[in-house]
Protein backbone atom coordinates (compact mmCIF):
# COMPACT_ATOMS: atom_id res chain seq x y z
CA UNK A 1 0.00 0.00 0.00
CA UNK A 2 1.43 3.58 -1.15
CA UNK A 3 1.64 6.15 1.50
CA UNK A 4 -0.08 9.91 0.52
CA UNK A 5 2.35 12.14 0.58
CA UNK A 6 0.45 14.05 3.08
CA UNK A 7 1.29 11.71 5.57
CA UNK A 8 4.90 11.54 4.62
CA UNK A 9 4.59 15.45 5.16
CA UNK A 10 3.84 15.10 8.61
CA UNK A 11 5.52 12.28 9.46
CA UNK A 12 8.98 14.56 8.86
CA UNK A 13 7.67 17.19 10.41
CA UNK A 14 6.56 15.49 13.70
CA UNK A 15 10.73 13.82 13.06
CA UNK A 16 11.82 17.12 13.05
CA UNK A 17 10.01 18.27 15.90
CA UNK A 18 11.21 15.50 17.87
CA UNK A 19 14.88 16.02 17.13
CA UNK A 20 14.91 19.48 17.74
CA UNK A 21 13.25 19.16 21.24
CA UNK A 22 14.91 16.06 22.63
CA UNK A 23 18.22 17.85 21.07
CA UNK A 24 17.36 20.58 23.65
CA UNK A 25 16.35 18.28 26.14
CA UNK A 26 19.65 16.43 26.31
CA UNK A 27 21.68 19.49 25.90
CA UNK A 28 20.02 21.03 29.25
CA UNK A 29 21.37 17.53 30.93
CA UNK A 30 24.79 17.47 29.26
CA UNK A 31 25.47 20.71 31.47
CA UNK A 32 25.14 18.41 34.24
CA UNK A 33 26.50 15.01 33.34
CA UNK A 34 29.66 14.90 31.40
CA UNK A 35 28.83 11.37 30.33
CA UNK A 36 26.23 12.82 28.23
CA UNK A 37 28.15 15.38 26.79
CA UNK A 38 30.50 13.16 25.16
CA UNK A 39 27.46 12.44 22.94
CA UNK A 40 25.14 14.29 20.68
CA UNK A 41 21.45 13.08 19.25
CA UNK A 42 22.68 12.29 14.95
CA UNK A 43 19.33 11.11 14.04
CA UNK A 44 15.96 10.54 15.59
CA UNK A 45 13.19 7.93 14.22
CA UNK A 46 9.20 7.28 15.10
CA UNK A 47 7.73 3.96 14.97
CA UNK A 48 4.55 3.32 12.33
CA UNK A 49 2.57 3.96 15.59
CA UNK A 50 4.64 7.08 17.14
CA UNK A 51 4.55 4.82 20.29
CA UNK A 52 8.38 4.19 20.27
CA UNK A 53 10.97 7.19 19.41
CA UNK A 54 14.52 6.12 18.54
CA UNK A 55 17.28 8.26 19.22
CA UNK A 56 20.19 7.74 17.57
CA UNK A 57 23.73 8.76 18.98
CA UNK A 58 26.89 9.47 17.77
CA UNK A 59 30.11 10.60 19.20
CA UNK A 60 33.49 13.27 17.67
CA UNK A 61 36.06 10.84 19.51
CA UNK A 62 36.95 7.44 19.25
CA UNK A 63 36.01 4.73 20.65
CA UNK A 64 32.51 5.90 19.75
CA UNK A 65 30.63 2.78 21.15
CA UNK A 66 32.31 2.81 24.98
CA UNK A 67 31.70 6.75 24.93
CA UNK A 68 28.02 5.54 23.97
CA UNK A 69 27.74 3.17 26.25
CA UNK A 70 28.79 5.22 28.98
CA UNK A 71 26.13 7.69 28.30
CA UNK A 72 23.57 4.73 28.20
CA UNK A 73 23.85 4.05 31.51
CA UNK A 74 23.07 7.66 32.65
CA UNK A 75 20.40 7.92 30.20
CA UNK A 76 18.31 5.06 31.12
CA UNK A 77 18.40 6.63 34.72
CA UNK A 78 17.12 9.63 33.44
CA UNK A 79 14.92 7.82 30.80
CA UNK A 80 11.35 8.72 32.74
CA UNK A 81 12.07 12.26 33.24
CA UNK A 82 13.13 12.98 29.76
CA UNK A 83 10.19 11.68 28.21
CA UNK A 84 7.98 13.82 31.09
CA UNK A 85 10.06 16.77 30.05
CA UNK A 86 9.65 15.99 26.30
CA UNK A 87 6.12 15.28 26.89
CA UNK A 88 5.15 18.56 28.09
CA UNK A 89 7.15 20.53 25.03
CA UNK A 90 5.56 18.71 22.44
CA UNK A 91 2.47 18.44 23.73
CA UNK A 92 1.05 15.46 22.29
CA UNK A 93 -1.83 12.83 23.56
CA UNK A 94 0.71 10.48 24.09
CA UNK A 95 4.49 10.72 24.99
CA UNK A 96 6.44 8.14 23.10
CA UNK A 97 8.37 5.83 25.16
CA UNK A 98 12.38 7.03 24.39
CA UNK A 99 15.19 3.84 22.94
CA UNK A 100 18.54 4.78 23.09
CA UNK A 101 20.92 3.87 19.94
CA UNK A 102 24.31 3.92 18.95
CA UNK A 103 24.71 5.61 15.25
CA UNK A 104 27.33 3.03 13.93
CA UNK A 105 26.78 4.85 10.52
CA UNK A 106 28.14 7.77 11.53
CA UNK A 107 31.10 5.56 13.04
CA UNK A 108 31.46 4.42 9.37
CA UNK A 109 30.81 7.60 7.69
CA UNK A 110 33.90 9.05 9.82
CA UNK A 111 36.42 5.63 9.39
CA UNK A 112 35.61 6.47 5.25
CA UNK A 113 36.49 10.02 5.28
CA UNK A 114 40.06 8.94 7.31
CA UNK A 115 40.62 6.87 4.41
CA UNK A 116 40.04 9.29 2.00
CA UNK A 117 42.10 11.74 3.93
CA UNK A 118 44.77 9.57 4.19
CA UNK A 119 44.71 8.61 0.26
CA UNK A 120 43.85 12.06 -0.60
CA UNK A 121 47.24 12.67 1.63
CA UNK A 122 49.47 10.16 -0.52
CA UNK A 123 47.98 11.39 -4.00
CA UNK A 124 49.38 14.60 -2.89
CA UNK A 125 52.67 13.62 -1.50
CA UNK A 126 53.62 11.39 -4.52
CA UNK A 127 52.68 14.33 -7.20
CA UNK A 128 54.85 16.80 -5.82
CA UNK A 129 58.14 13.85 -6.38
């Protein structure tokens, strides 16, 4: 079954919405746990029902996946008053329950553009012999 593109529309939008505010959200709480801070929100998804939000994490320093994992651990102890707090700025009937991911495509993305950087770097190097 095709989708209207109506509901595409909106499905972005309400994406969008929920990025920007959880973004906020987890900003506020970086100020006060470093853990957090290590991390940043790269991506955020809604399930076909909007009942489950995934927010996906990424990191600027290596190793990506123990910086994530040490930000897990704080935010599944804050996991019930984020979604209050996100409940209450977007307003809808229902808050979606909040899953935590690690963005290992932005992991890849970065381990791509070191190789290019580095063969990029040897292209150079061997023109100017």
């Amino acid at each position: 079954m095709i989708k209207s593109k109506v509901s595409d529309i909106k499905r972005e939008r309400r994406k969008s919405l929920f990025l920007r505010e959880i973004s906020s959200i987890l900003q506020d709480l970086a100020g006060q746990e470093p853990a957090v801070a290590e991390v940043y929100v790269s991506n955020v998804d809604i399930s076909p029902n909007s009942g489950i939000c995934y927010i996906y994490f990424a990191t600027f320093k290596e190793p990506g996946q123990d910086l994530f994992d040490q930000a897990l651990k704080v935010l599944k102890l804050y996991r019930p008053s984020l979604r209050k707090s996100f409940a209450q700025r977007v307003r809808t009937r229902y808050a979606p329950d909040l899953i935590f991911v690690y963005d290992k495509g932005k992991e890849k993305e970065r381990r791509i553009n070191q190789l290019l950087d580095k063969v990029q770097d040897e292209f150079v190097t061997n023109d100017d012999e």
